[in-house]
Protein backbone atom coordinates (compact mmCIF):
# COMPACT_ATOMS: atom_id res chain seq x y z
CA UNK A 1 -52.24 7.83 15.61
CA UNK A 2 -49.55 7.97 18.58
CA UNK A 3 -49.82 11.29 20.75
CA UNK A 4 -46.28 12.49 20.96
CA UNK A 5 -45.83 11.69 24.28
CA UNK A 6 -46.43 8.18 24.19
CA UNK A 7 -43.99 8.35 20.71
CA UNK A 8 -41.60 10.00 23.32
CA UNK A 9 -42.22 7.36 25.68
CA UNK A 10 -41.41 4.68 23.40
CA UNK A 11 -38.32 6.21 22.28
CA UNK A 12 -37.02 6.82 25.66
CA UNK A 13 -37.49 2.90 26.68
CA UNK A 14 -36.10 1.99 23.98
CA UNK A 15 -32.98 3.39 24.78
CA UNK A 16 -33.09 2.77 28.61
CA UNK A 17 -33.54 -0.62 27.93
CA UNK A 18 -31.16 -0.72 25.26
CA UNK A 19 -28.73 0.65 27.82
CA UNK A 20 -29.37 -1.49 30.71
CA UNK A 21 -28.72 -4.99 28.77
CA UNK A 22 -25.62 -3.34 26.88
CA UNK A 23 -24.20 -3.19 30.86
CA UNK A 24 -25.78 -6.14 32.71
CA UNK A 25 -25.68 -8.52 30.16
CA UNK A 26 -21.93 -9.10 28.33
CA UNK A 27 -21.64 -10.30 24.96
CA UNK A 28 -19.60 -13.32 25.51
CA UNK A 29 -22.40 -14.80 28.04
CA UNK A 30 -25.69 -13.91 25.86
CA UNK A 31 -24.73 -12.34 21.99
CA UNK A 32 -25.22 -9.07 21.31
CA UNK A 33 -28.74 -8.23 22.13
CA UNK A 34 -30.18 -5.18 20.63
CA UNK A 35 -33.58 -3.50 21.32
CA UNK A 36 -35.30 -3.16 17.78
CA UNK A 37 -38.40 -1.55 18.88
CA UNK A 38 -41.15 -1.50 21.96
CA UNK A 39 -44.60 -0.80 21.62
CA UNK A 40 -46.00 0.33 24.30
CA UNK A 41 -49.84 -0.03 25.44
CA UNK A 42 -51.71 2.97 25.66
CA UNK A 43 -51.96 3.13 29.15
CA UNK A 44 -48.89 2.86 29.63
CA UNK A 45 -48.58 0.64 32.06
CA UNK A 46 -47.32 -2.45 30.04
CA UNK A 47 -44.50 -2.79 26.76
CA UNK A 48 -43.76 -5.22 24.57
CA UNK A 49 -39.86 -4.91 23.88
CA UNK A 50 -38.86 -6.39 20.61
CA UNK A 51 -35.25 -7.77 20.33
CA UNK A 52 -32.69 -9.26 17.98
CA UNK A 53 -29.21 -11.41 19.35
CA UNK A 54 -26.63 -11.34 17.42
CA UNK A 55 -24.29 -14.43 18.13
CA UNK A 56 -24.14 -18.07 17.66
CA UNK A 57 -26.83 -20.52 18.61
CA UNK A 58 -25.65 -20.80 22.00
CA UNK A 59 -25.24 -17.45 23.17
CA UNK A 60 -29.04 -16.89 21.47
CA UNK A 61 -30.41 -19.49 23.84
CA UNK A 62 -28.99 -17.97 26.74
CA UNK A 63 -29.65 -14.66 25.80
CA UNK A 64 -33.29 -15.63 25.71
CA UNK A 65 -32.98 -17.56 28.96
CA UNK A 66 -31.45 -14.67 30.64
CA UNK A 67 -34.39 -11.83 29.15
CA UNK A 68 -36.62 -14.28 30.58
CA UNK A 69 -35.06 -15.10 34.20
CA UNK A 70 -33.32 -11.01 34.51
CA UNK A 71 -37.06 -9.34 33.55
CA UNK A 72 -38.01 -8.16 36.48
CA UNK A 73 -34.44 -7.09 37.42
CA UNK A 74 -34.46 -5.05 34.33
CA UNK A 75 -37.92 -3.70 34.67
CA UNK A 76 -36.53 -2.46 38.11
CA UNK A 77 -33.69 -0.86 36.90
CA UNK A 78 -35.45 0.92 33.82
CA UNK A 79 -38.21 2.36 36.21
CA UNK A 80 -35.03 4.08 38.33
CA UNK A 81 -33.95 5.56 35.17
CA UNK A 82 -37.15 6.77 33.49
CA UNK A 83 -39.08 8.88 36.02
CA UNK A 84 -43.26 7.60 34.93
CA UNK A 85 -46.10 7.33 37.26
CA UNK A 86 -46.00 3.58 36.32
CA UNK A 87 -42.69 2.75 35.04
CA UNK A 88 -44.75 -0.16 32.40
CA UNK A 89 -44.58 -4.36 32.95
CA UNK A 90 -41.89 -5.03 30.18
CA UNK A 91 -42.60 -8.18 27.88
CA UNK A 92 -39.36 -9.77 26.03
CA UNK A 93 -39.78 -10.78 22.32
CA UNK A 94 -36.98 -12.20 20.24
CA UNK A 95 -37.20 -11.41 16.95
CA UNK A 96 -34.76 -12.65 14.10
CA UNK A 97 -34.87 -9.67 11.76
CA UNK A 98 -30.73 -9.60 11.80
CA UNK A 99 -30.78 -13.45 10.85
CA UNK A 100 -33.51 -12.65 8.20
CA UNK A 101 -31.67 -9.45 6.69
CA UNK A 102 -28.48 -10.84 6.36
CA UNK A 103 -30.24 -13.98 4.36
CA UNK A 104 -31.26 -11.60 2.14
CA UNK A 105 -27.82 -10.11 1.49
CA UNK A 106 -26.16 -13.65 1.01
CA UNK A 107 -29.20 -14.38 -2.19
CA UNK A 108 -28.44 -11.16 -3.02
CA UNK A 109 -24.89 -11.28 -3.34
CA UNK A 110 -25.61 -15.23 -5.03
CA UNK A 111 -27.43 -13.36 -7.75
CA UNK A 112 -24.85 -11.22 -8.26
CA UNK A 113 -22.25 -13.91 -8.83
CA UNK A 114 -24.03 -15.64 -10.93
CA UNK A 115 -25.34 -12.88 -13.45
CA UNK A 116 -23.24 -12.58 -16.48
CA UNK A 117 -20.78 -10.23 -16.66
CA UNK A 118 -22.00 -7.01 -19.02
């Protein structure tokens, strides 16, 4: 079990984060990139931030590409923000859980069409 204040922590990356690519990155360039979730190690010296883009296939790629080149720019800027003794090594990991739950809706709203009516 987490101690609350590596819970705390968590939460507060997730939103620093969450805030710095909502300014630095625009949604025309890379989607809409969203910070689903970060686990954090429990040192606290390193975080895995898990992500979703929202957008078509090419602003996904370059969303990736810019996580992956803007990192350490990132990292810099979150460690300004939150005040740690370490501010943690941040590790970018796309996830498509958006892609995934809106497949579900679409078989979801298939079924739907084609049950009978009662």
């Amino acid at each position: 079990m987490q101690s609350l204040r590596h819970q705390r922590v968590r939460e507060l990356l997730k939103r620093e984060i969450g805030e710095v690519l909502r300014r630095e990155i625009s949604i025309e360039e890379g989607g809409l990139i969203s910070v689903n979730d970060v686990g954090l190690a429990g040192d606290l010296k390193s975080a895995t931030v898990f992500v979703g883009i929202v957008g078509n296939a090419a602003q996904r790629k370059r969303g990736e590409e810019l996580l992956r080149q803007e990192h350490k720019r990132i990292q810099s800027m979150v460690g300004r923000a939150v005040v740690l003794k370490y501010t943690p090594q941040l590790r970018f990991v796309v996830v498509d859980s958006v892609e995934r739950g809106n497949r579900v809706l679409e078989i979801l709203s298939q079924i739907e069409e084609d049950l009978p009516p009662s």
